[in-house]
Protein backbone atom coordinates (compact mmCIF):
# COMPACT_ATOMS: atom_id res chain seq x y z
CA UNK A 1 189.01 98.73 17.88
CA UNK A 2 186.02 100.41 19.20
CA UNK A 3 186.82 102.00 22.63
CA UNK A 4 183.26 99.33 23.93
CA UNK A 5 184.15 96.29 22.30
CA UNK A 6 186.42 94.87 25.05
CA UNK A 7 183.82 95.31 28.04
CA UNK A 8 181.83 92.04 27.78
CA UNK A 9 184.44 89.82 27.59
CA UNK A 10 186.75 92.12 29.86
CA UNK A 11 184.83 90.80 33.32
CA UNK A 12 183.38 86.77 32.88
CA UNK A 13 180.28 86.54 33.96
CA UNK A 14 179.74 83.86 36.54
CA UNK A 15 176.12 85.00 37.61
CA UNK A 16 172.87 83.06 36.75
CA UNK A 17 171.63 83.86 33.00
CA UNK A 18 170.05 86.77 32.88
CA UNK A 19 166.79 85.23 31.99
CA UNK A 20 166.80 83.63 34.88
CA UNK A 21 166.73 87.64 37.22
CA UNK A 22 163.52 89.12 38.02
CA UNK A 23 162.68 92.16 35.85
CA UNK A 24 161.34 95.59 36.51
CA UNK A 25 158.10 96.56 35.49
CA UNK A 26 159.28 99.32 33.92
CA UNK A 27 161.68 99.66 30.53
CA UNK A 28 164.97 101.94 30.87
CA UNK A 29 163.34 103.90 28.74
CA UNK A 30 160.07 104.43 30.92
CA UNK A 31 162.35 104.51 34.22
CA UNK A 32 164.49 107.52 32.60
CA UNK A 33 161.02 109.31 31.62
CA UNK A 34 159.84 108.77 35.27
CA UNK A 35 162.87 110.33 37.29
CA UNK A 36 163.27 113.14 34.66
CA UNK A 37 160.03 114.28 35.08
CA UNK A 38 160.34 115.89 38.56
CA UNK A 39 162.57 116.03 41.82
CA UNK A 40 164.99 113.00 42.44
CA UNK A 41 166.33 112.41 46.22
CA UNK A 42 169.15 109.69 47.70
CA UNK A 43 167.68 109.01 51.03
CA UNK A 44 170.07 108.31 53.82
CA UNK A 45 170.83 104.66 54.89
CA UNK A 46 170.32 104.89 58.52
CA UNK A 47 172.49 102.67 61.17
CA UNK A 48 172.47 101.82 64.75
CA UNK A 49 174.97 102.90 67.32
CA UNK A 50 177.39 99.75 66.16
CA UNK A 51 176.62 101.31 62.30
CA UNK A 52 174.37 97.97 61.42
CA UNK A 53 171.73 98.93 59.06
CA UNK A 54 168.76 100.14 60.99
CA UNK A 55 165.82 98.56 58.60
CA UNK A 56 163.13 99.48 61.07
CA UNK A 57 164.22 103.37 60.24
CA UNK A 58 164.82 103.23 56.64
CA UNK A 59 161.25 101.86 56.34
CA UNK A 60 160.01 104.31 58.29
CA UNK A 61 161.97 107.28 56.40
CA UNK A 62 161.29 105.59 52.62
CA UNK A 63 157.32 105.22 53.72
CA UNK A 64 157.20 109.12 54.59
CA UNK A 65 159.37 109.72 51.67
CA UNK A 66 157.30 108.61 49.61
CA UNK A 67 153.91 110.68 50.99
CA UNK A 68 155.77 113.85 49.08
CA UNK A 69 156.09 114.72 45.23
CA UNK A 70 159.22 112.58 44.28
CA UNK A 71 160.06 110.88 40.89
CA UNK A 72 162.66 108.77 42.11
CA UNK A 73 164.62 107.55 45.40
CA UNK A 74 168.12 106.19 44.98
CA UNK A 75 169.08 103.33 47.42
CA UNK A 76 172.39 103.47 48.77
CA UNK A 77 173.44 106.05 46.76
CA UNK A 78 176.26 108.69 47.69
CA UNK A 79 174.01 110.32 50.79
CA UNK A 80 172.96 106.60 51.51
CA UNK A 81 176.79 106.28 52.11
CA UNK A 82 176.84 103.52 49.49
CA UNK A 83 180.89 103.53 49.72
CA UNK A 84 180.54 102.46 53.34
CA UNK A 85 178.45 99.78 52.70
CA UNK A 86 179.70 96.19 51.54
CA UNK A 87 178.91 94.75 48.35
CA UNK A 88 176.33 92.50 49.88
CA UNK A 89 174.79 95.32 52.39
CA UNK A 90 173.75 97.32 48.69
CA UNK A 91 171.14 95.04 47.75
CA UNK A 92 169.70 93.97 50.98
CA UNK A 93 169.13 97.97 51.42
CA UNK A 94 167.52 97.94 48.23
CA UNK A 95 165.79 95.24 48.51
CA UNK A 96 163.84 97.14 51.62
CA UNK A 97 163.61 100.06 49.66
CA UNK A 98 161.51 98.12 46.88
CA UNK A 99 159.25 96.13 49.74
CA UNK A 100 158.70 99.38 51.63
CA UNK A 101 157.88 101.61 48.58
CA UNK A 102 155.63 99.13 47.00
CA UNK A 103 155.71 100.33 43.70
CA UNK A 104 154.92 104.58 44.17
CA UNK A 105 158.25 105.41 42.71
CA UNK A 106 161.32 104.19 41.02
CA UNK A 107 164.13 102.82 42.89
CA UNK A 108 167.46 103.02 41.34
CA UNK A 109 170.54 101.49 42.79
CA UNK A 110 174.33 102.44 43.51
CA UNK A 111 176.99 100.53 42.13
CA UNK A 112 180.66 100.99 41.79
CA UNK A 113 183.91 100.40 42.68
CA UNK A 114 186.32 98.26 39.41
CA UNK A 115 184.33 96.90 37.18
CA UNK A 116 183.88 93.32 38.54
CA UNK A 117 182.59 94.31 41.53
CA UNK A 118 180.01 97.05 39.93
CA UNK A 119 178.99 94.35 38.03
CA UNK A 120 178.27 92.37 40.77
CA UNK A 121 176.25 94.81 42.94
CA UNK A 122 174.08 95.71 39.70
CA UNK A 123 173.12 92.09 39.48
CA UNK A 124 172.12 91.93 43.12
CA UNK A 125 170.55 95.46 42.90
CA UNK A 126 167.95 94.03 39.97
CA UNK A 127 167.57 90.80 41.52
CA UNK A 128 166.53 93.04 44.41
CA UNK A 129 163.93 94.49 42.17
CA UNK A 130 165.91 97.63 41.36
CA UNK A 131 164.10 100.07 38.55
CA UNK A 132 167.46 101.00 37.66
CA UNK A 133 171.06 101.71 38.47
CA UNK A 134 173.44 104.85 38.94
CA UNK A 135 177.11 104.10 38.32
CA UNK A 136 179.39 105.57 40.33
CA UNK A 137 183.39 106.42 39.24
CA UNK A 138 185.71 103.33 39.64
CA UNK A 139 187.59 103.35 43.12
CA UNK A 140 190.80 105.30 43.02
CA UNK A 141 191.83 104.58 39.73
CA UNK A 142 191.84 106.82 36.62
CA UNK A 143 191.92 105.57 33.60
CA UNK A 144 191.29 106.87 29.50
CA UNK A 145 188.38 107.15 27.89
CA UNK A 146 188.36 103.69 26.20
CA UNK A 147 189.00 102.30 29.97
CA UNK A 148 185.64 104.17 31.19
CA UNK A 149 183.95 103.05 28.27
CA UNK A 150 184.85 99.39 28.81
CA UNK A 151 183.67 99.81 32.36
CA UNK A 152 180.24 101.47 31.81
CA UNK A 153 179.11 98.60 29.47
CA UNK A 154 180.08 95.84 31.31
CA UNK A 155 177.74 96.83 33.52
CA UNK A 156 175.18 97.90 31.34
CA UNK A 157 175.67 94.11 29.58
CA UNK A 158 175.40 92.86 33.22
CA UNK A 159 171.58 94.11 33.27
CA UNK A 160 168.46 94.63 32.10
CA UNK A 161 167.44 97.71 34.15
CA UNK A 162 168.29 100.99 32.95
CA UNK A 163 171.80 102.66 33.91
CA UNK A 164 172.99 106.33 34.67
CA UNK A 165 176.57 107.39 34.49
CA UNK A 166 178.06 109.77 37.08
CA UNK A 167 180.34 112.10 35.84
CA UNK A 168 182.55 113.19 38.31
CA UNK A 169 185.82 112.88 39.80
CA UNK A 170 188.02 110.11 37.96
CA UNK A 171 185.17 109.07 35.83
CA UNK A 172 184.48 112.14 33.00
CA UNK A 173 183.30 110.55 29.91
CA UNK A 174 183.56 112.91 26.99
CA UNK A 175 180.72 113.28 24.32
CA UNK A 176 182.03 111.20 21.90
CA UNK A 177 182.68 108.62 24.04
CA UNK A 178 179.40 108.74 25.68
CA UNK A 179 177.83 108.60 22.27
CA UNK A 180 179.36 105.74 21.70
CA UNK A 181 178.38 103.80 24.75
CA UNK A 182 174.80 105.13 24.47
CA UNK A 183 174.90 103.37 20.44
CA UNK A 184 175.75 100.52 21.80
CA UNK A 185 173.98 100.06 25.13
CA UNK A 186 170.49 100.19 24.72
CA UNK A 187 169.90 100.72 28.81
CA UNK A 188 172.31 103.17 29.55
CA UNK A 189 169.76 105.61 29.51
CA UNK A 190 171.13 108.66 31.98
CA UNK A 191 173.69 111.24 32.52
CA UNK A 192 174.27 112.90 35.85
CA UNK A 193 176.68 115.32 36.04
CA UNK A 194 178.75 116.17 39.26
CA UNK A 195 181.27 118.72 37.76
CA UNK A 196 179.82 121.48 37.19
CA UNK A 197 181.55 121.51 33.46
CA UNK A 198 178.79 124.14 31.75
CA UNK A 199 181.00 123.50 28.42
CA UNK A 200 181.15 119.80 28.64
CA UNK A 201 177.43 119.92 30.16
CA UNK A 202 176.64 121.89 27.05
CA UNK A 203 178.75 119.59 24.78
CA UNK A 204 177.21 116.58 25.96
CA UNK A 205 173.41 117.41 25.42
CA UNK A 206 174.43 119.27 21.83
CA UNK A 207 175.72 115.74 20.78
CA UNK A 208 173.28 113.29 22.81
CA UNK A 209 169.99 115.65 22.86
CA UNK A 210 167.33 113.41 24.13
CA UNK A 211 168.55 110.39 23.96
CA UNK A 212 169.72 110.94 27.68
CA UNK A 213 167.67 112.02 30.94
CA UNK A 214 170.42 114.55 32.48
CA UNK A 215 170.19 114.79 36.21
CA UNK A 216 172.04 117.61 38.33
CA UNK A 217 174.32 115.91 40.35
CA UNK A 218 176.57 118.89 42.35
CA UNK A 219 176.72 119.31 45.83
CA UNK A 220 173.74 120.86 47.06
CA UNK A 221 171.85 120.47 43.53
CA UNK A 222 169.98 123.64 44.34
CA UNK A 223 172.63 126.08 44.18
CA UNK A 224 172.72 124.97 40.20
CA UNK A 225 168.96 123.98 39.55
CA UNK A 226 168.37 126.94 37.83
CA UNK A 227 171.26 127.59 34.95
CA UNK A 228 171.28 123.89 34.52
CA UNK A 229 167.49 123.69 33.37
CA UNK A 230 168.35 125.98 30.16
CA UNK A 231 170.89 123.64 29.69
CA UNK A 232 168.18 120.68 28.96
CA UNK A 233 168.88 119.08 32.88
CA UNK A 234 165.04 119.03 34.11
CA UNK A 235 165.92 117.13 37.38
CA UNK A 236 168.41 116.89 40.03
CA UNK A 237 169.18 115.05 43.60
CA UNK A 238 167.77 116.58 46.22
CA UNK A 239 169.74 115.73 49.79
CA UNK A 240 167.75 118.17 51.25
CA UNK A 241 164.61 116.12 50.65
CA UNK A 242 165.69 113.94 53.56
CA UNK A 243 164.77 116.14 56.34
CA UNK A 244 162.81 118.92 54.65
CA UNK A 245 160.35 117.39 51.61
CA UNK A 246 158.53 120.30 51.52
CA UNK A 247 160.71 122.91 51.10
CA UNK A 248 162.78 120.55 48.53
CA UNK A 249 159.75 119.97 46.38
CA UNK A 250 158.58 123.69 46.57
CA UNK A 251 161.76 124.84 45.83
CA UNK A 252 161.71 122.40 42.63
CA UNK A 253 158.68 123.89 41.52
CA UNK A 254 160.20 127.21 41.35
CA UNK A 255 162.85 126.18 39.65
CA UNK A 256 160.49 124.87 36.92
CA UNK A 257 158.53 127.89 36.88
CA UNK A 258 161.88 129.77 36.83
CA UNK A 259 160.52 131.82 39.48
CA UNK A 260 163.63 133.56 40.48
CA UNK A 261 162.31 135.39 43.30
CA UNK A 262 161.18 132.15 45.23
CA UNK A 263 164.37 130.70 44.31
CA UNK A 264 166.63 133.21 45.66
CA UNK A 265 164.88 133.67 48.58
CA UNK A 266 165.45 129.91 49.40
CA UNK A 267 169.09 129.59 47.92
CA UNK A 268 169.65 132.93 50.60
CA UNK A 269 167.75 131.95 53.75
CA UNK A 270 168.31 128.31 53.71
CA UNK A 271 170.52 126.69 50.90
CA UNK A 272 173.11 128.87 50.97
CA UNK A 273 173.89 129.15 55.22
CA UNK A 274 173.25 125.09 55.10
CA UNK A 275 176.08 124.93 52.65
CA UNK A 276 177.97 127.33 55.01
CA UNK A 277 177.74 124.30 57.63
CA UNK A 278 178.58 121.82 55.62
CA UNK A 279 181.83 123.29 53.99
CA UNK A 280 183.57 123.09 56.97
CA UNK A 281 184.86 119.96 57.27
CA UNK A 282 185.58 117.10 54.52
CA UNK A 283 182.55 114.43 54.12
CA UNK A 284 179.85 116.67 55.51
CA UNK A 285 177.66 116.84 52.49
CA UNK A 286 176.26 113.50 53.83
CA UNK A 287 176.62 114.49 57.43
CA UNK A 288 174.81 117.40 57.48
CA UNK A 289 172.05 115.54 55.88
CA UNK A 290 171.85 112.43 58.60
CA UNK A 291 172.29 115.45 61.09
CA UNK A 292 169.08 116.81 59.50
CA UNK A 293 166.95 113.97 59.96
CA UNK A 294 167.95 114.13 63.94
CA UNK A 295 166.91 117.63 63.67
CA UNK A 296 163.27 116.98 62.65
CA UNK A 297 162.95 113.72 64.83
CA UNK A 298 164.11 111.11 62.71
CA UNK A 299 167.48 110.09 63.77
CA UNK A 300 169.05 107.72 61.54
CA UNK A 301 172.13 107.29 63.40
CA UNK A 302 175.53 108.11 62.65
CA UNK A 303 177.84 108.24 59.84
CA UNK A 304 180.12 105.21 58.72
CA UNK A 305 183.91 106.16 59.28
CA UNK A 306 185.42 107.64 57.77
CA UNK A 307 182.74 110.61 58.34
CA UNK A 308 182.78 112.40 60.85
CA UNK A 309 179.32 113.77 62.53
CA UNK A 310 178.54 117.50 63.17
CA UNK A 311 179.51 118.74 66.50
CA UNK A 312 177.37 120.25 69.33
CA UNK A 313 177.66 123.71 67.98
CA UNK A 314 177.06 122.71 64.03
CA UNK A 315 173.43 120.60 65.60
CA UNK A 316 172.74 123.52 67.17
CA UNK A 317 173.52 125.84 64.24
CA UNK A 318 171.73 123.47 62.13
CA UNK A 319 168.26 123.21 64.10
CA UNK A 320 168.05 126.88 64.60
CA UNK A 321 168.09 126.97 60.58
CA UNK A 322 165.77 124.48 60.27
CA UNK A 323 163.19 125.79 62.73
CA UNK A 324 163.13 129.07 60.70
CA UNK A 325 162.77 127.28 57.68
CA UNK A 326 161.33 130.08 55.07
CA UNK A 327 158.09 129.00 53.65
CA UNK A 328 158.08 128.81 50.29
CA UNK A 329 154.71 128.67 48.24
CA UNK A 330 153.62 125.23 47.02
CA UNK A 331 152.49 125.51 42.58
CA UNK A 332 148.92 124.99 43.72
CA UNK A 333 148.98 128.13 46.83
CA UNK A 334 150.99 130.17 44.15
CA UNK A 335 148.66 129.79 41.52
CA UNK A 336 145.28 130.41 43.43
């Protein structure tokens, strides 16, 4: 039996018809064109001191957000601590994420978690008004590839919106697999890959070409920008974007130029010390990027447990290296 043939009768569906959901104005097809055509970023989900969602902030942050060169902002997504928030906390987060945003760019959705439950959260995410969804691995489990495959389109069959897989962690769907799924699954339209895998990277866009939008999705997507372009990934996630939009979109541009000078000189003077930071403890990938937005004057609050926030020392390590932020050349100053 085919490894997909399972997945829509795997998970019943007890939702309204889809007819019956509010649709995107945009096609899967149209979304994955948008987002692949320049710099992606997950903005944080800010909360108060009792770690309720702070809406007031997030409209704030997703309204300035949006005043910068981005192609796409993903709502609750990894550095929006989506795997902190409740199933019913994803779409009311992306449902202020649409409002506030008002159309300027796409906004895709997390889901996850078994397969029910991702199913679930996609619905809400496009009655929200979602553009799209990213599909995170299933909680705790692993499983084979016909499992995976099972999973990803019940959730794509859940949908309308276009869907991108993450591939990371207990969730690695080889080529064929994928290219089976993508036959059969006319929205799953994206591959984001959080491995670092340059064979399977390499195997994967050999076999799918451009039937995919690939998005780098490693921890801090900077450090790889560069070898994965040649490799057919023009975009990645941009955490950095948070708290420093100009240096993130800058530093994209480079990238795209493949201006290596400009590139190292960012990866050495900021990327690279930032990740110093944030390797020291487990889970600080997303608090060193909250911890950013205190830096420049937008606190957003504190991490969920089970993060853990910076300490006195790391803030103070952490502004210093934002205040001597190295200016990097914008396309248009670079090519007067």
């Amino acid at each position: 039996m085919d490894a997909c043939l399972s997945a829509s009768v795997s998970v019943p569906d007890t939702h309204e018809s889809r007819e019956q959901r509010p649709v995107s104005k945009m096609t899967p097809q149209e979304m994955a064109q948008k987002i692949g055509s320049g710099l992606l970023s997950f903005p944080v989900t800010p909360f108060k001191a009792d770690y309720s969602f702070d809406e007031a902030t997030y409209r704030a942050n997703m309204d300035w957000l949006c005043g910068y060169e981005v192609a796409g902002l993903f709502a609750a997504g990894g550095t929006g601590e989506f795997f902190s928030l409740t199933p019913t906390e994803v779409p009311e987060v992306v449902k202020v994420a649409v409002d506030e945003t008002k159309g300027r760019v796409p906004v895709l959705a997390g889901t996850g978690y078994g397969t029910a439950i991702a199913r679930e959260i996609a619905v809400g995410a496009e009655k929200a008004g979602a553009d799209g969804l990213l599909l995170l691995p299933p909680y705790l489990t692993h499983s084979e590839q016909d499992g995976l495959a099972a999973h990803v389109e019940a959730v794509c069959a859940a949908v309308k919106i276009g869907v991108i897989v993450y591939n990371r962690d207990n969730a690695i769907l080889q080529p064929d697999t994928l290219a089976r799924l993508a036959e059969r699954c006319p929205n799953l339209v994206g591959y984001k890959d959080g491995i670092g895998d340059i064979e399977l990277m390499t195997r994967v866009y050999t076999k799918l070409g451009d039937r995919l939008t690939y998005v780098g999705g490693l921890p801090t997507a900077e450090t790889f920008a560069l070898p994965y372009l040649d490799m057919g990934v023009t975009t990645y996630s941009s955490a950095v974007f948070n708290f420093v939009p100009e240096f993130a979109t800058n530093f994209y541009a480079a990238v795209r130029k493949r201006d290596h000078a400009t590139i190292h000189a960012g990866l050495k003077d900021f990327i690279l010390p930032l990740i110093a930071i944030r390797n020291r403890k487990k889970g600080y990938a997303v608090s060193i990027i909250k911890a950013g937005m205190k830096v420049i004057g937008r606190d957003s609050g504190p991490v969920r447990p089970p993060l853990t926030d910076l300490t006195e020392q790391e803030m103070a390590e952490l502004t210093a290296l934002v205040k001597n932020l190295p200016a990097i050349p914008s396309s248009q100053q670079a090519a007067e």
